[in-house]
Protein backbone atom coordinates (compact mmCIF):
# COMPACT_ATOMS: atom_id res chain seq x y z
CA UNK A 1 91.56 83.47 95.80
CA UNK A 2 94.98 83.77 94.34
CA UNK A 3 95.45 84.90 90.66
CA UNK A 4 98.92 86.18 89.09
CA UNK A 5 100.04 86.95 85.36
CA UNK A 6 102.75 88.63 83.77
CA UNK A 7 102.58 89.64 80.85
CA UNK A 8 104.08 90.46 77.42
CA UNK A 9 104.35 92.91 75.42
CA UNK A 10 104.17 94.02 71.85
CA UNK A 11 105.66 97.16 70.37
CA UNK A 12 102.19 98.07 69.29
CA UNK A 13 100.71 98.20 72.69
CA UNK A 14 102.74 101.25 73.84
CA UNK A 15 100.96 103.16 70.76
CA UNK A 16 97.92 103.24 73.63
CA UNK A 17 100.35 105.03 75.76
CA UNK A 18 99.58 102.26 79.02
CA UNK A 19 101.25 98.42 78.83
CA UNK A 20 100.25 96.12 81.37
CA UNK A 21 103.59 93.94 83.10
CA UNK A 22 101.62 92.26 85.72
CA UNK A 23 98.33 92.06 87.36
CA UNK A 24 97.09 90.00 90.50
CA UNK A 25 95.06 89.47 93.48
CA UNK A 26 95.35 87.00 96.31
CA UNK A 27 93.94 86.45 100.22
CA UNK A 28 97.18 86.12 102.36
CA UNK A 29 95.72 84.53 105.20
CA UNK A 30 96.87 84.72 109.02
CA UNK A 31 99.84 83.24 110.10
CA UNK A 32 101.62 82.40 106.57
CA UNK A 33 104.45 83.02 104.87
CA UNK A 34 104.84 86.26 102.44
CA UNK A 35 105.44 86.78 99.54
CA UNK A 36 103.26 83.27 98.31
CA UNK A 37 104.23 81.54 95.55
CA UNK A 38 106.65 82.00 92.16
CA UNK A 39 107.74 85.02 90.45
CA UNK A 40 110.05 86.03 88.16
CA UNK A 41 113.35 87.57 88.85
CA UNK A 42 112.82 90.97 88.15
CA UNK A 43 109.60 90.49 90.92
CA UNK A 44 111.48 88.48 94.02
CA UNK A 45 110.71 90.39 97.20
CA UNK A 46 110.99 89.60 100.46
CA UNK A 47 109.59 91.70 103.16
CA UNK A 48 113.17 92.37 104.85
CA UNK A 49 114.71 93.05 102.03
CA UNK A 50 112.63 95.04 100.18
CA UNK A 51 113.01 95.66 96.47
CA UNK A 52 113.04 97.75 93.34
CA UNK A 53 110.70 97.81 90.24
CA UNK A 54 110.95 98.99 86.95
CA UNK A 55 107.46 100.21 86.18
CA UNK A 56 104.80 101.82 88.17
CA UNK A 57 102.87 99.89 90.49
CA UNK A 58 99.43 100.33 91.93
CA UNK A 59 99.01 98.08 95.16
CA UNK A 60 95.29 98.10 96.68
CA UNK A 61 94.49 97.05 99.91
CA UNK A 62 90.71 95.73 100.17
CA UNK A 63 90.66 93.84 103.67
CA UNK A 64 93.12 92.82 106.88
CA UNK A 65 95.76 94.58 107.49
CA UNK A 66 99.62 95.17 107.52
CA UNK A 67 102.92 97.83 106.73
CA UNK A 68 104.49 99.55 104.41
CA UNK A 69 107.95 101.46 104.17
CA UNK A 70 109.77 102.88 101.02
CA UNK A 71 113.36 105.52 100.68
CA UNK A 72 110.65 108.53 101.22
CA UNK A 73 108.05 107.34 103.42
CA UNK A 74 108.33 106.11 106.87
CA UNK A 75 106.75 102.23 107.77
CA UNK A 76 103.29 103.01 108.43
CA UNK A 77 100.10 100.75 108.94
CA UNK A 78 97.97 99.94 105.70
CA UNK A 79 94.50 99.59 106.16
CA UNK A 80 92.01 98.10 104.17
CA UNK A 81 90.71 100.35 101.70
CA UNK A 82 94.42 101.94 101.45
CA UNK A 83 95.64 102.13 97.76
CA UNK A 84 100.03 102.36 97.34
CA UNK A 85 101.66 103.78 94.92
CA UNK A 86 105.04 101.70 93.93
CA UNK A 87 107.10 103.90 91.99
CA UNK A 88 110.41 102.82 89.47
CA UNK A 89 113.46 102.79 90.84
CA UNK A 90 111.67 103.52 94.35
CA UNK A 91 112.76 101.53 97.32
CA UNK A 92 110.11 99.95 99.15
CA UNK A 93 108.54 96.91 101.43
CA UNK A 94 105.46 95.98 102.57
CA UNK A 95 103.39 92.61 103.79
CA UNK A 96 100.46 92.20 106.07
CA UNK A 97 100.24 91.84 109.49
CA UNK A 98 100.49 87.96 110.91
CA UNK A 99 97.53 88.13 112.82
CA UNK A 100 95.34 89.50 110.48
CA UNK A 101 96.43 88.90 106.66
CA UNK A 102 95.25 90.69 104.32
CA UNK A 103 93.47 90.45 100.68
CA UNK A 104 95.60 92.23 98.14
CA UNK A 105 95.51 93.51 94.79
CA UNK A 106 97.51 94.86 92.05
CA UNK A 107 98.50 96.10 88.77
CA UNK A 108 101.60 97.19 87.23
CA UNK A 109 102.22 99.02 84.03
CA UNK A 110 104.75 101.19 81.89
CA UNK A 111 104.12 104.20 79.10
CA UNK A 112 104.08 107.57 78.47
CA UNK A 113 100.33 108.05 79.41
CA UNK A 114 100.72 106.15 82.56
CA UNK A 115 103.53 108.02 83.52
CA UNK A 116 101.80 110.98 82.42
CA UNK A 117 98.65 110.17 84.58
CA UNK A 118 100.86 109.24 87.75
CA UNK A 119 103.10 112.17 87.44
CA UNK A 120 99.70 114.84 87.13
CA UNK A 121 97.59 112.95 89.62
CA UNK A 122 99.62 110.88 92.35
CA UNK A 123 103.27 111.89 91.99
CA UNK A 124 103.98 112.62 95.66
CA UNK A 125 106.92 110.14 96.58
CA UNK A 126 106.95 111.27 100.16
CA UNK A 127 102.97 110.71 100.62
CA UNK A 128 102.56 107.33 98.29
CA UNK A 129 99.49 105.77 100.54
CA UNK A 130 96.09 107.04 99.31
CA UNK A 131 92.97 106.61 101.70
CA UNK A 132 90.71 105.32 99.27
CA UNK A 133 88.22 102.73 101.31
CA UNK A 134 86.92 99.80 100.05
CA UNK A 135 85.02 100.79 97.24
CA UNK A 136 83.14 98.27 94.50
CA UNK A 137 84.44 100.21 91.23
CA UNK A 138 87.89 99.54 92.31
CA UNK A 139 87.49 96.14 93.24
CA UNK A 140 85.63 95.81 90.19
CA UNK A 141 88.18 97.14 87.95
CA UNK A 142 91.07 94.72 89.62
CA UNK A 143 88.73 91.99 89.13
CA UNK A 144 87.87 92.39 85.76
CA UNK A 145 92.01 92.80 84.72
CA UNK A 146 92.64 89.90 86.27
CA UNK A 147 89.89 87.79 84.01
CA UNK A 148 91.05 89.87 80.82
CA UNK A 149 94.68 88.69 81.64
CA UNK A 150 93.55 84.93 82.32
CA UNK A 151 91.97 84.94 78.95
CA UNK A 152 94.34 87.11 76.86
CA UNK A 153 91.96 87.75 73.82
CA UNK A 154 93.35 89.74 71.18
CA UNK A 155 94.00 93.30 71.98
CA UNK A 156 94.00 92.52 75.82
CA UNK A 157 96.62 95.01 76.15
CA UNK A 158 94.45 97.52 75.20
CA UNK A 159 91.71 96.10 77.50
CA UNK A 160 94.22 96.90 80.16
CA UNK A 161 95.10 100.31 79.34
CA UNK A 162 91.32 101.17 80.18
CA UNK A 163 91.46 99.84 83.49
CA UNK A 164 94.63 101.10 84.39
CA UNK A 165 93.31 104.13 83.53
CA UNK A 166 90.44 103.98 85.87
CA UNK A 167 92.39 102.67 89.26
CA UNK A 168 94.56 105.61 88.84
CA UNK A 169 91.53 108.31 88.33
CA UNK A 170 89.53 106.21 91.19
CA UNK A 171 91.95 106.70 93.45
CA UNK A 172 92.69 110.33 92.95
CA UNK A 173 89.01 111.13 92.65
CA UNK A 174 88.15 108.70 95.79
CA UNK A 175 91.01 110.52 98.06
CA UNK A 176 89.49 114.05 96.88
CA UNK A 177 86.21 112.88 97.59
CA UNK A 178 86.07 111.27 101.11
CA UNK A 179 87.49 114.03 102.93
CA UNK A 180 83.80 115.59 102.15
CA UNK A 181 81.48 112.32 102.76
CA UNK A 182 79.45 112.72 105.80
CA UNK A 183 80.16 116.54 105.59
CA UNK A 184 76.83 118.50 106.40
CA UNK A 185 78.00 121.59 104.74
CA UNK A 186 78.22 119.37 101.20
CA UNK A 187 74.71 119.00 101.31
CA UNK A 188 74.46 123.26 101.27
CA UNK A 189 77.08 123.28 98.07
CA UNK A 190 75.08 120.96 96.41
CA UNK A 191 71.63 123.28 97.10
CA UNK A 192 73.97 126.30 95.86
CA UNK A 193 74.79 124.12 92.60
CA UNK A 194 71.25 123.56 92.21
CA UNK A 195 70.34 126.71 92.69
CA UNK A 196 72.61 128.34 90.34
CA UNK A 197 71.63 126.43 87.43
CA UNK A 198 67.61 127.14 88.16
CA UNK A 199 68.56 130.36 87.85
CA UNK A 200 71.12 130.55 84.47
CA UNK A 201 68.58 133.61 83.40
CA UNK A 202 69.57 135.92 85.99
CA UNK A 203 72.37 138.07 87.66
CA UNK A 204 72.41 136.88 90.76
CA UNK A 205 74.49 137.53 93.98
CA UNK A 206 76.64 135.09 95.60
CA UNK A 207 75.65 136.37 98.71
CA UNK A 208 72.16 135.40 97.89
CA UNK A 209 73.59 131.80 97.01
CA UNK A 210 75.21 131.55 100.23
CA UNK A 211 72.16 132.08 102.13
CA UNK A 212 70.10 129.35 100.22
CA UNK A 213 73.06 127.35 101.14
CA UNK A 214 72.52 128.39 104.69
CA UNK A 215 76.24 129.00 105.21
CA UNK A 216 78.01 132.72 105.62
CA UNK A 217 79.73 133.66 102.97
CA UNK A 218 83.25 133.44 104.00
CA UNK A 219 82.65 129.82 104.54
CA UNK A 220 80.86 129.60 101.56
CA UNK A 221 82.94 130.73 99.24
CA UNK A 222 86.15 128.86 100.92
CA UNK A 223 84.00 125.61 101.06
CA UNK A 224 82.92 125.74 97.46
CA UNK A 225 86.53 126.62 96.13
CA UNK A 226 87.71 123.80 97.58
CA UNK A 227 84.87 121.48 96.71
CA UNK A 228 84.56 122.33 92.82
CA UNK A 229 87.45 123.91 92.07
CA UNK A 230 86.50 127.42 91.12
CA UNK A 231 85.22 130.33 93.23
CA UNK A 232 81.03 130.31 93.21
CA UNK A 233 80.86 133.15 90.60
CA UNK A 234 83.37 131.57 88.19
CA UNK A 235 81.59 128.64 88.31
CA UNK A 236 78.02 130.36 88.07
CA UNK A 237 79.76 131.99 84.78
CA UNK A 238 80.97 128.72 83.87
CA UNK A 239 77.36 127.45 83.66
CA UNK A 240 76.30 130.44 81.78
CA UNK A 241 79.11 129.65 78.60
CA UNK A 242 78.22 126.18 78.93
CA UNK A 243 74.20 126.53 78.18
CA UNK A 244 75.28 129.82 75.89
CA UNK A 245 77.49 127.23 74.06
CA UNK A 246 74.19 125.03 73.59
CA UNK A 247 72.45 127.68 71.98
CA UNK A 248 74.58 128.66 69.73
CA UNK A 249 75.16 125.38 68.24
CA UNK A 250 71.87 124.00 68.54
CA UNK A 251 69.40 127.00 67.79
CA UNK A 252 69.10 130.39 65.77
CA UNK A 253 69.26 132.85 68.47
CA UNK A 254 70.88 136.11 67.92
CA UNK A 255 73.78 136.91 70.18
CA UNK A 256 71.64 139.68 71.83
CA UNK A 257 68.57 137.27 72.62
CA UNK A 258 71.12 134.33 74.16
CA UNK A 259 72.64 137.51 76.43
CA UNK A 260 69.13 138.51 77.43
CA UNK A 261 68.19 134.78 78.06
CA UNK A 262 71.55 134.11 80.64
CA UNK A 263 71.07 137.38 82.46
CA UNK A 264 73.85 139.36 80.86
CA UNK A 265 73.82 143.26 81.28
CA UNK A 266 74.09 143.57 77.48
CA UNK A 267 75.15 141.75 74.49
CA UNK A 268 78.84 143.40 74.25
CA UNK A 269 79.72 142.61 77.58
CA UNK A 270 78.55 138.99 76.77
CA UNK A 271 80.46 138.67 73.93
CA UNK A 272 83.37 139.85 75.44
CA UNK A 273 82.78 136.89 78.71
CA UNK A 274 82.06 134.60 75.81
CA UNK A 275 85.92 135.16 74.15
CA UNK A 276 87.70 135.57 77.51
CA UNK A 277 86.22 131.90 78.11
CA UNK A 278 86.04 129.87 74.63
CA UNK A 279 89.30 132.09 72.75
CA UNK A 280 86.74 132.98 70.07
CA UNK A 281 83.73 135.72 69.55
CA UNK A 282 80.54 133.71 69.91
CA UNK A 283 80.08 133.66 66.17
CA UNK A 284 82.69 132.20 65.24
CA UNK A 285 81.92 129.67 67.56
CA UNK A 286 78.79 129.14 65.74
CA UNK A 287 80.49 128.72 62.57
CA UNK A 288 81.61 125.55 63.88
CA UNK A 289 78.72 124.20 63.67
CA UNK A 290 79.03 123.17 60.54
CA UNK A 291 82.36 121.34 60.94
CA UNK A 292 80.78 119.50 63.62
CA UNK A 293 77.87 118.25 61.23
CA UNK A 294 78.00 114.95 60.04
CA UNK A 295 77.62 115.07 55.75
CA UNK A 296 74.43 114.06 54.66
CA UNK A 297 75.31 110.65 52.39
């Protein structure tokens, strides 16, 4: 399996904020000589060498074995399922180990939303290798940019933005995420969740939450912070302005029966939970209903 394209570009692409330069895959296999085949100037590499790029690069590992080095990060073993980060004007080498190969795959790209998306979620020069595993949506989403840029329909560029898009928020989400697979303890977050949300009507105490969790509430709390994002009660509030926002928009419930309804002390202090969350009084929320109806006709 060996596919390579580079690509051009049109001045109307960038207006998507993500322009594909290149996009590949190839098995390397055991025993043969790296990099294979052509490329253009601006891509020659060799291994001893190394090289510079201008644009971002996303290099995906997905079986074998090998090395990578760059000016911030030591040489260290790649893995398959290990996902690289090649940034501009970033040293760097890499190929896979003789004994093994390896079955690569990439994608490079350029734009103010890419560089927007690499700079918020994987902008760590010093830790560039994200343990990802091998993982079908990301071997999908290589696969199916390399057939768009075989075929280069109209508005392929755009086609590529999308992808690019999801490789970079697979791999961020993926290296959040598999720290926790295989944790027992998720399976007690995920009961909390549950329970939380059966129980939207009601004041109820974290401590209580942490016991259908079956988890202290130290570890709780720490656990579920790091998990979601937010500390159990914010989130359990979060959930609250989320279903009051339902009501508001989609029924013709008074302010004092949607406070009643999500557990709320009283329909003041509601209001005032409602504003600190949405930056408006929960009528004036509602208004916006209307602006959110379509126009009959």
């Amino acid at each position: 399996m060996s596919t390579t394209k580079y690509l051009i570009t049109h001045d109307l692409d960038f207006q998507w904020g993500i322009v594909t330069k290149t996009v590949g895959q190839q098995d390397v296999p055991p025993h043969s000589s790296y990099p294979i085949g052509k490329h253009p100037e601006e891509y020659l590499f060799s291994p001893n060498r190394g090289r510079l790029l201008q644009e971002i690069q996303i290099l995906y590992i997905s079986k074998g074995r090998g090395w990578f080095v760059s000016a911030h990060h030591p040489k260290t073993q790649l893995l398959a399922g290990d996902a690289v980060i090649l940034y501009p004007g970033e040293w760097h080498s890499y190929a896979p180990d003789p004994d093994s190969g390896w079955r690569e795959s990439w994608i490079g790209f350029t734009g103010k939303m890419a560089e927007n998306l690499i700079g918020k979620l994987l902008s760590d020069k010093t830790n560039p290798i994200y343990k990802v595993g091998v993982h079908d949506l990301l071997c999908d989403a290589f696969n199916a940019a390399c057939e768009v840029s075989e075929t280069q329909l109209p508005a392929y560029q755009e086609q590529l933005a999308g992808y690019v898009s999801l490789i970079i928020c697979t791999i961020y989400a993926r290296s959040r995420q598999l720290p926790y697979l295989g944790n027992p303890d998720i399976h007690g977050i995920n009961i909390a969740i549950k329970y939380m949300r059966l129980h939207l009507n009601e004041n109820i105490r974290m401590e209580d939450v942490s016991r259908e969790a079956q988890m202290g509430y130290s570890k709780f709390r720490k656990l579920f912070r790091e998990y979601t994002g937010f500390a159990p009660a914010q989130y359990f509030l979060q959930l609250k302005m989320e279903r009051a926002k339902g009501y508001l928009l989609n029924t013709t419930l008074s302010c004092k029966e949607i406070a009643y309804r999500l557990g709320f002390d009283s329909s003041s202090y509601f209001n005032k939970m409602f504003r600190i969350h949405q930056g408006m009084t929960p009528l004036e929320f509602r208004s916006t209903r209307n602006v959110r109806t379509m126009p009959n006709g």
